[in-house]
PDB file of N, CA and C in Angstrom:
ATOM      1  N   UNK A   1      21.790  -7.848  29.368  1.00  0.00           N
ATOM      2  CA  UNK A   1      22.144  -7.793  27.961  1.00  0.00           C
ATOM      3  C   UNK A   1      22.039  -6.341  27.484  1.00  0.00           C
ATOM      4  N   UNK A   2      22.742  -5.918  26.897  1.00  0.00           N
ATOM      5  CA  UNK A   2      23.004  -4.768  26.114  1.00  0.00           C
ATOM      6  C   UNK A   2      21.996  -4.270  25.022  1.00  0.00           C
ATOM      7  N   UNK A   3      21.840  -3.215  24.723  1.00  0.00           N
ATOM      8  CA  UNK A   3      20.565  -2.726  24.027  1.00  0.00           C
ATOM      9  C   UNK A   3      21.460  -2.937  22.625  1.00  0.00           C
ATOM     10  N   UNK A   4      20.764  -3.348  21.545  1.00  0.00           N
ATOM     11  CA  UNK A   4      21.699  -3.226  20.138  1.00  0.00           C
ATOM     12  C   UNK A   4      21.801  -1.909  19.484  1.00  0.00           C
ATOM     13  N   UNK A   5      22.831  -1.527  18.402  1.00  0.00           N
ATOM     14  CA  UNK A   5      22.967   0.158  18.288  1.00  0.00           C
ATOM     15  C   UNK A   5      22.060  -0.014  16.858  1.00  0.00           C
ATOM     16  N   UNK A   6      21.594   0.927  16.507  1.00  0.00           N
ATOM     17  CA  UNK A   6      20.870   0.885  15.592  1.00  0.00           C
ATOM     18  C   UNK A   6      21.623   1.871  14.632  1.00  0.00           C
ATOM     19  N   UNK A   7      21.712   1.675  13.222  1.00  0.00           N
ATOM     20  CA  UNK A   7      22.698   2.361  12.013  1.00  0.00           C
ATOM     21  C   UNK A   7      22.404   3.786  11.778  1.00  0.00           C
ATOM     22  N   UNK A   8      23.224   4.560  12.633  1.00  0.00           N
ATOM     23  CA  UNK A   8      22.975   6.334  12.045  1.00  0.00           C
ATOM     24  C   UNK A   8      22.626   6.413  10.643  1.00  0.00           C
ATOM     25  N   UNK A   9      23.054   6.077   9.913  1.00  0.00           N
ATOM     26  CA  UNK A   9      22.614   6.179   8.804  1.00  0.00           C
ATOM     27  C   UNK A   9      21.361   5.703   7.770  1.00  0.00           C
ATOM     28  N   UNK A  10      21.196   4.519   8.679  1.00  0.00           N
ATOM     29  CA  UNK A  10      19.504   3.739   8.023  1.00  0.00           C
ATOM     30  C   UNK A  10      18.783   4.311   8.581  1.00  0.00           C
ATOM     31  N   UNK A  11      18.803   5.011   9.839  1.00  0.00           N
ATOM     32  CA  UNK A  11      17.610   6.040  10.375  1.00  0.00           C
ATOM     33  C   UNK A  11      17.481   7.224  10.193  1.00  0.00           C
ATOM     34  N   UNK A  12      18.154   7.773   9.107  1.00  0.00           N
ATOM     35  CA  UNK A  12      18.301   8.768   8.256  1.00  0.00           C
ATOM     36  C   UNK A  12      17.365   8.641   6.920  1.00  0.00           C
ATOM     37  N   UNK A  13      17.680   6.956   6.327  1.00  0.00           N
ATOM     38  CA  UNK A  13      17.570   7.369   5.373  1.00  0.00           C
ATOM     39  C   UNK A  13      16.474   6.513   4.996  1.00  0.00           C
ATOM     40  N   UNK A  14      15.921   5.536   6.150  1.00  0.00           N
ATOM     41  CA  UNK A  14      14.753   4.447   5.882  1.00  0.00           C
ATOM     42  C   UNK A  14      13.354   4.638   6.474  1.00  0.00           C
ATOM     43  N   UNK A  15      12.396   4.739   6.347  1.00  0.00           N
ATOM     44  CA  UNK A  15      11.451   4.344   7.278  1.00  0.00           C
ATOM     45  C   UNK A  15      10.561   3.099   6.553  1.00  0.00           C
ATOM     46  N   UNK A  16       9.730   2.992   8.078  1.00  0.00           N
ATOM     47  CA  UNK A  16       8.778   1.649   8.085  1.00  0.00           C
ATOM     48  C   UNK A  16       7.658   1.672   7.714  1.00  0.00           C
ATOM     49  N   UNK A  17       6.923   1.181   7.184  1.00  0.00           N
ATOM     50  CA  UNK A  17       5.715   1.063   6.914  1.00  0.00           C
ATOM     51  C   UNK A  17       5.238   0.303   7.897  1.00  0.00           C
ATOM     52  N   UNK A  18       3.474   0.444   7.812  1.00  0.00           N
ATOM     53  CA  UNK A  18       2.985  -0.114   8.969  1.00  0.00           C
ATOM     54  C   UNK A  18       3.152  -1.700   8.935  1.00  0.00           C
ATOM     55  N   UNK A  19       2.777  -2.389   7.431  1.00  0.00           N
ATOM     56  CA  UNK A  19       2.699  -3.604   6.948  1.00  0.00           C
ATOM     57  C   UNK A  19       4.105  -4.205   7.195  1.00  0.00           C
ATOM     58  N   UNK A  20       5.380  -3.339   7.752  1.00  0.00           N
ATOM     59  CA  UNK A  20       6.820  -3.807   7.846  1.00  0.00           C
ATOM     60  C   UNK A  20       7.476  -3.606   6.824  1.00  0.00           C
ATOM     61  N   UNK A  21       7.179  -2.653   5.551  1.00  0.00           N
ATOM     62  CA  UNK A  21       7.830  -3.327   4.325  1.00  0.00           C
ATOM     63  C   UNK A  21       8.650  -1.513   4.787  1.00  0.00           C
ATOM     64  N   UNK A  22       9.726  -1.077   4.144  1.00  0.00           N
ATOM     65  CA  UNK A  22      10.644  -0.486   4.191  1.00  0.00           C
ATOM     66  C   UNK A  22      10.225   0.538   3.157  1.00  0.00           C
ATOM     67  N   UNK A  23      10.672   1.582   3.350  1.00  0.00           N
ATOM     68  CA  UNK A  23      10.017   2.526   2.610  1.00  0.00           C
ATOM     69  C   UNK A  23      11.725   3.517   2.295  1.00  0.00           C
ATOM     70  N   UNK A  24      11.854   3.772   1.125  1.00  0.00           N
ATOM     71  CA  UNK A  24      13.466   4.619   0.850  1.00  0.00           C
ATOM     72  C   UNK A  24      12.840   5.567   0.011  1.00  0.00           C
ATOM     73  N   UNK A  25      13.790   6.571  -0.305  1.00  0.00           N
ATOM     74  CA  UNK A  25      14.047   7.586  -1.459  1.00  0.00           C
ATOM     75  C   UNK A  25      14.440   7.042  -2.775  1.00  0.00           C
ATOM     76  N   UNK A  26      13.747   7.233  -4.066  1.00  0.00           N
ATOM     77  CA  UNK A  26      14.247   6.839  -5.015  1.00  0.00           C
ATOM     78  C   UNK A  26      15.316   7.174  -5.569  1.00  0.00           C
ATOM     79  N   UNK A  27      15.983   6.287  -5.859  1.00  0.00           N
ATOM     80  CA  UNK A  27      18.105   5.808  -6.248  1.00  0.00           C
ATOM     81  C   UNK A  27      17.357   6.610  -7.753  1.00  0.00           C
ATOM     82  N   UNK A  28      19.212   7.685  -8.117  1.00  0.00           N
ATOM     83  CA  UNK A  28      19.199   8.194  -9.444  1.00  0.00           C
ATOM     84  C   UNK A  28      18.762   9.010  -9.893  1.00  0.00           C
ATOM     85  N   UNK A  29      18.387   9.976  -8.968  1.00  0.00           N
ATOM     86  CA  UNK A  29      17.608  11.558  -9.100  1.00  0.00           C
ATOM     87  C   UNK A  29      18.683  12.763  -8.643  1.00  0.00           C
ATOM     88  N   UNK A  30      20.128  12.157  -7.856  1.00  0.00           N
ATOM     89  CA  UNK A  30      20.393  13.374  -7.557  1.00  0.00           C
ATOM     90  C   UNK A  30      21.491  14.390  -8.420  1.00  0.00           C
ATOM     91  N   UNK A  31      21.890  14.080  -9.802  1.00  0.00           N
ATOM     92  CA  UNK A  31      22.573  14.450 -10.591  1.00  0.00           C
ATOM     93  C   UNK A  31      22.265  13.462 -11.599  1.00  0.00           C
ATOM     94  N   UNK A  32      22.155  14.613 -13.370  1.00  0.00           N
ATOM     95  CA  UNK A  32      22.491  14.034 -14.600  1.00  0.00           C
ATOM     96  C   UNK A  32      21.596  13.765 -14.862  1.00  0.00           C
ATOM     97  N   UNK A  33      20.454  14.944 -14.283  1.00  0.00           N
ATOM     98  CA  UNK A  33      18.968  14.666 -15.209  1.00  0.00           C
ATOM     99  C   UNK A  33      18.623  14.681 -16.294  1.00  0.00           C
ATOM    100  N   UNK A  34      19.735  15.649 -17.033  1.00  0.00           N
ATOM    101  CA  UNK A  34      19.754  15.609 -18.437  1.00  0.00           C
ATOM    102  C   UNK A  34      19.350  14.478 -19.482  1.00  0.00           C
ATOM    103  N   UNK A  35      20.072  13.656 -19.057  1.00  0.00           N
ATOM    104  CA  UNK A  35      20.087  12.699 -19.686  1.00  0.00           C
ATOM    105  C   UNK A  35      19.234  11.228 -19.581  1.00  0.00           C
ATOM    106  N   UNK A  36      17.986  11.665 -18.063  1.00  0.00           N
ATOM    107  CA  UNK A  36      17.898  11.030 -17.796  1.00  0.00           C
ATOM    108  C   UNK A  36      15.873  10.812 -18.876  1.00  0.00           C
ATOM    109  N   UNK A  37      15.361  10.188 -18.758  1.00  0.00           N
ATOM    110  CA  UNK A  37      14.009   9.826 -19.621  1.00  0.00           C
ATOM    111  C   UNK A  37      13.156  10.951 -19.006  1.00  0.00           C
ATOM    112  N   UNK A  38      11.914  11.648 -19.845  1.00  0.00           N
ATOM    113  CA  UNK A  38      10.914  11.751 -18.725  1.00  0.00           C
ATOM    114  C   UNK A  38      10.039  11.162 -17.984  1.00  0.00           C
ATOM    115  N   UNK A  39       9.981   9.624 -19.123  1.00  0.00           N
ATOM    116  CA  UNK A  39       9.681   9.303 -18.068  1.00  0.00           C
ATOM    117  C   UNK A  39      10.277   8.237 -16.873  1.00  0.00           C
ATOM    118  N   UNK A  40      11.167   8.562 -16.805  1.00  0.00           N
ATOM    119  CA  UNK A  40      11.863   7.955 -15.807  1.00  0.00           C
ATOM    120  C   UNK A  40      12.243   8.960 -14.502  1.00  0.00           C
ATOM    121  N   UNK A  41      12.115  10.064 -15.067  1.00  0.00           N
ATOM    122  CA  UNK A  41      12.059  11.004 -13.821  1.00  0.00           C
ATOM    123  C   UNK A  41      10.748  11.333 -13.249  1.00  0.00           C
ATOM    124  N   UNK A  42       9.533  11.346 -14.130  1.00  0.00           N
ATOM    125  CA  UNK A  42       8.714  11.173 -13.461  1.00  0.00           C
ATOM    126  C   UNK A  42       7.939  10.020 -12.714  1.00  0.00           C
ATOM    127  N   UNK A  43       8.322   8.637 -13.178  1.00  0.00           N
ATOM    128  CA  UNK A  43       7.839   7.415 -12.348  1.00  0.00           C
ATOM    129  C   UNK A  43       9.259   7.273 -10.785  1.00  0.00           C
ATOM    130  N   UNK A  44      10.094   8.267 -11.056  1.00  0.00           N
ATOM    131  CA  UNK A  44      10.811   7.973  -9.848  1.00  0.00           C
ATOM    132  C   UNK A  44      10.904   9.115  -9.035  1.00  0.00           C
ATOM    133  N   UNK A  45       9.389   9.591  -8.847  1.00  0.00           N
ATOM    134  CA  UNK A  45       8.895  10.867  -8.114  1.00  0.00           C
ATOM    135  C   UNK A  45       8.179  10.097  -6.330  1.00  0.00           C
ATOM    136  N   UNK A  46       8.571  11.138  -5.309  1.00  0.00           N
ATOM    137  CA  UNK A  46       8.315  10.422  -4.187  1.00  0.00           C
ATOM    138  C   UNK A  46       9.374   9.073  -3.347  1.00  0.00           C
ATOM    139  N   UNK A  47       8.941   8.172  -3.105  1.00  0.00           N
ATOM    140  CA  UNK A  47       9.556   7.072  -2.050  1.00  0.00           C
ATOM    141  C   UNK A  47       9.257   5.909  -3.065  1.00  0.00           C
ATOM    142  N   UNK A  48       9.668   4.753  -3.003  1.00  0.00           N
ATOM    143  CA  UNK A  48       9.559   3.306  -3.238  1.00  0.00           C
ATOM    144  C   UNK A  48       9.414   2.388  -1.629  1.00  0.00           C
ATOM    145  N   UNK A  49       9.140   1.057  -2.225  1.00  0.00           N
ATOM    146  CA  UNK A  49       9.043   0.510  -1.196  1.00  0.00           C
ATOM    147  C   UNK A  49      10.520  -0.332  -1.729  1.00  0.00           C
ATOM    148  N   UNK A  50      11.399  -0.981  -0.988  1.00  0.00           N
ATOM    149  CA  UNK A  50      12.399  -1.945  -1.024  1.00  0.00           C
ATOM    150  C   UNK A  50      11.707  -3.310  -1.473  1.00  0.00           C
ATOM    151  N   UNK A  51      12.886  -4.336  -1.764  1.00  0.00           N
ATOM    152  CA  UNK A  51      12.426  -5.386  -2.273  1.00  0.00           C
ATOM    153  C   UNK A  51      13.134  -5.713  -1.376  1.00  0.00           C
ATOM    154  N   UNK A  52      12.531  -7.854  -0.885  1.00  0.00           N
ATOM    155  CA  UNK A  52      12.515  -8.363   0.275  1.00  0.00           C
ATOM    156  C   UNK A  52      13.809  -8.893  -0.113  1.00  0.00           C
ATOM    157  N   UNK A  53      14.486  -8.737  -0.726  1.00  0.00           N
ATOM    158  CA  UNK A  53      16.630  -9.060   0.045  1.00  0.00           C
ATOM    159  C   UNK A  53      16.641  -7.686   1.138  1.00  0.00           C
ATOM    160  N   UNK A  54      16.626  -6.851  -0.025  1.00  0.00           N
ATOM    161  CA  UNK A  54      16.908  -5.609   0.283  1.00  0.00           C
ATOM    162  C   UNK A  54      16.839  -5.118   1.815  1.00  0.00           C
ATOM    163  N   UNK A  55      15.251  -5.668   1.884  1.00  0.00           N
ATOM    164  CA  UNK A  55      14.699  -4.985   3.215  1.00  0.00           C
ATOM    165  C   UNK A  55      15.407  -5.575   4.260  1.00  0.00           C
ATOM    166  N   UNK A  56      15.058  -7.068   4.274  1.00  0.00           N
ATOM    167  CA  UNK A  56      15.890  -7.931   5.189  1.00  0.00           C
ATOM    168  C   UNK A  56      17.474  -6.998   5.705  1.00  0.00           C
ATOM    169  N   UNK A  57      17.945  -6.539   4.411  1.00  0.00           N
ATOM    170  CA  UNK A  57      19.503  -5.872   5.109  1.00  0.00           C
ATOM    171  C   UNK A  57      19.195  -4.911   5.839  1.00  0.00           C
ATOM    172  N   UNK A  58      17.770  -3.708   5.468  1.00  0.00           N
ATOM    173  CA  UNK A  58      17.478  -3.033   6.270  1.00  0.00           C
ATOM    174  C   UNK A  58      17.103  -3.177   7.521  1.00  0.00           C
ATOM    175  N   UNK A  59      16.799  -4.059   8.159  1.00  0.00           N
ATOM    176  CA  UNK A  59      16.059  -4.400   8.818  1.00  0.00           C
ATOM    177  C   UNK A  59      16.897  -4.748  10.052  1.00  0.00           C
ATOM    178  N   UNK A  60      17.770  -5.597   9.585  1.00  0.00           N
ATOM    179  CA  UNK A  60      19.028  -5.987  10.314  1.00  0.00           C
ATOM    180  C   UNK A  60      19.981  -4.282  10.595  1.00  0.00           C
ATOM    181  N   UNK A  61      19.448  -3.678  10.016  1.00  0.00           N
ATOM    182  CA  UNK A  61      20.444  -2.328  10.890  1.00  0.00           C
ATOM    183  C   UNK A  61      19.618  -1.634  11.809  1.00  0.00           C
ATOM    184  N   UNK A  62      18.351  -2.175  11.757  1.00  0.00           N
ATOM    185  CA  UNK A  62      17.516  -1.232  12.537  1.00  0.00           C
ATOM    186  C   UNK A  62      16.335  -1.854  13.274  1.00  0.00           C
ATOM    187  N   UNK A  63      17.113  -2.664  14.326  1.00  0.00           N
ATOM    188  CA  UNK A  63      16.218  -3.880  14.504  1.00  0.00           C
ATOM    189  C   UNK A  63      15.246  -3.547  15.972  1.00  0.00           C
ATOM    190  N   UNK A  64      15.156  -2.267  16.192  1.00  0.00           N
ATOM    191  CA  UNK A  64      14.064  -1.842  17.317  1.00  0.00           C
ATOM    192  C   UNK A  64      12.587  -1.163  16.343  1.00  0.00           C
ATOM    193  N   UNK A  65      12.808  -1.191  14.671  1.00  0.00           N
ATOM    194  CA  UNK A  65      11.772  -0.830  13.907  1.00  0.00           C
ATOM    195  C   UNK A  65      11.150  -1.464  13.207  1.00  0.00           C
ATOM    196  N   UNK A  66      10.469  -2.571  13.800  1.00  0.00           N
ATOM    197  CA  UNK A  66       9.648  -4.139  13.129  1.00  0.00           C
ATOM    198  C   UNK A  66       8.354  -3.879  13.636  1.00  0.00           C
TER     199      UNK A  66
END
């Protein structure tokens, strides 16, 4: 059986936590800060963790990182 390919791009842009939960860059920081809250730029400082639809899709692209 064939090794599965894992998504150039989710291994760019995802990592794992130890607990399994998915760890991303926070969405909506990279243009049009102007307008954006302070505090909304500052609670969307650092990584988030994904929510469990979410992750599940991640997960499925990158299925040698469970």
């Amino acid at each position: 059986m064939p090794k599965m390919k894992t998504k150039s791009s989710a291994k760019k842009r995802f990592k794992m936590t130890a607990s399994g939960k998915v760890k991303a860059g926070q969405a909506g920081k990279r243009h049009g800060m102007i307008k954006r809250t302070t505090k909304f730029i500052r609670d969307a400082r650092g990584t988030t963790t994904l929510s469990a639809p979410d992750a599940k899709i991640v997960k499925s692209y990158m299925p040698y990182d469970r």
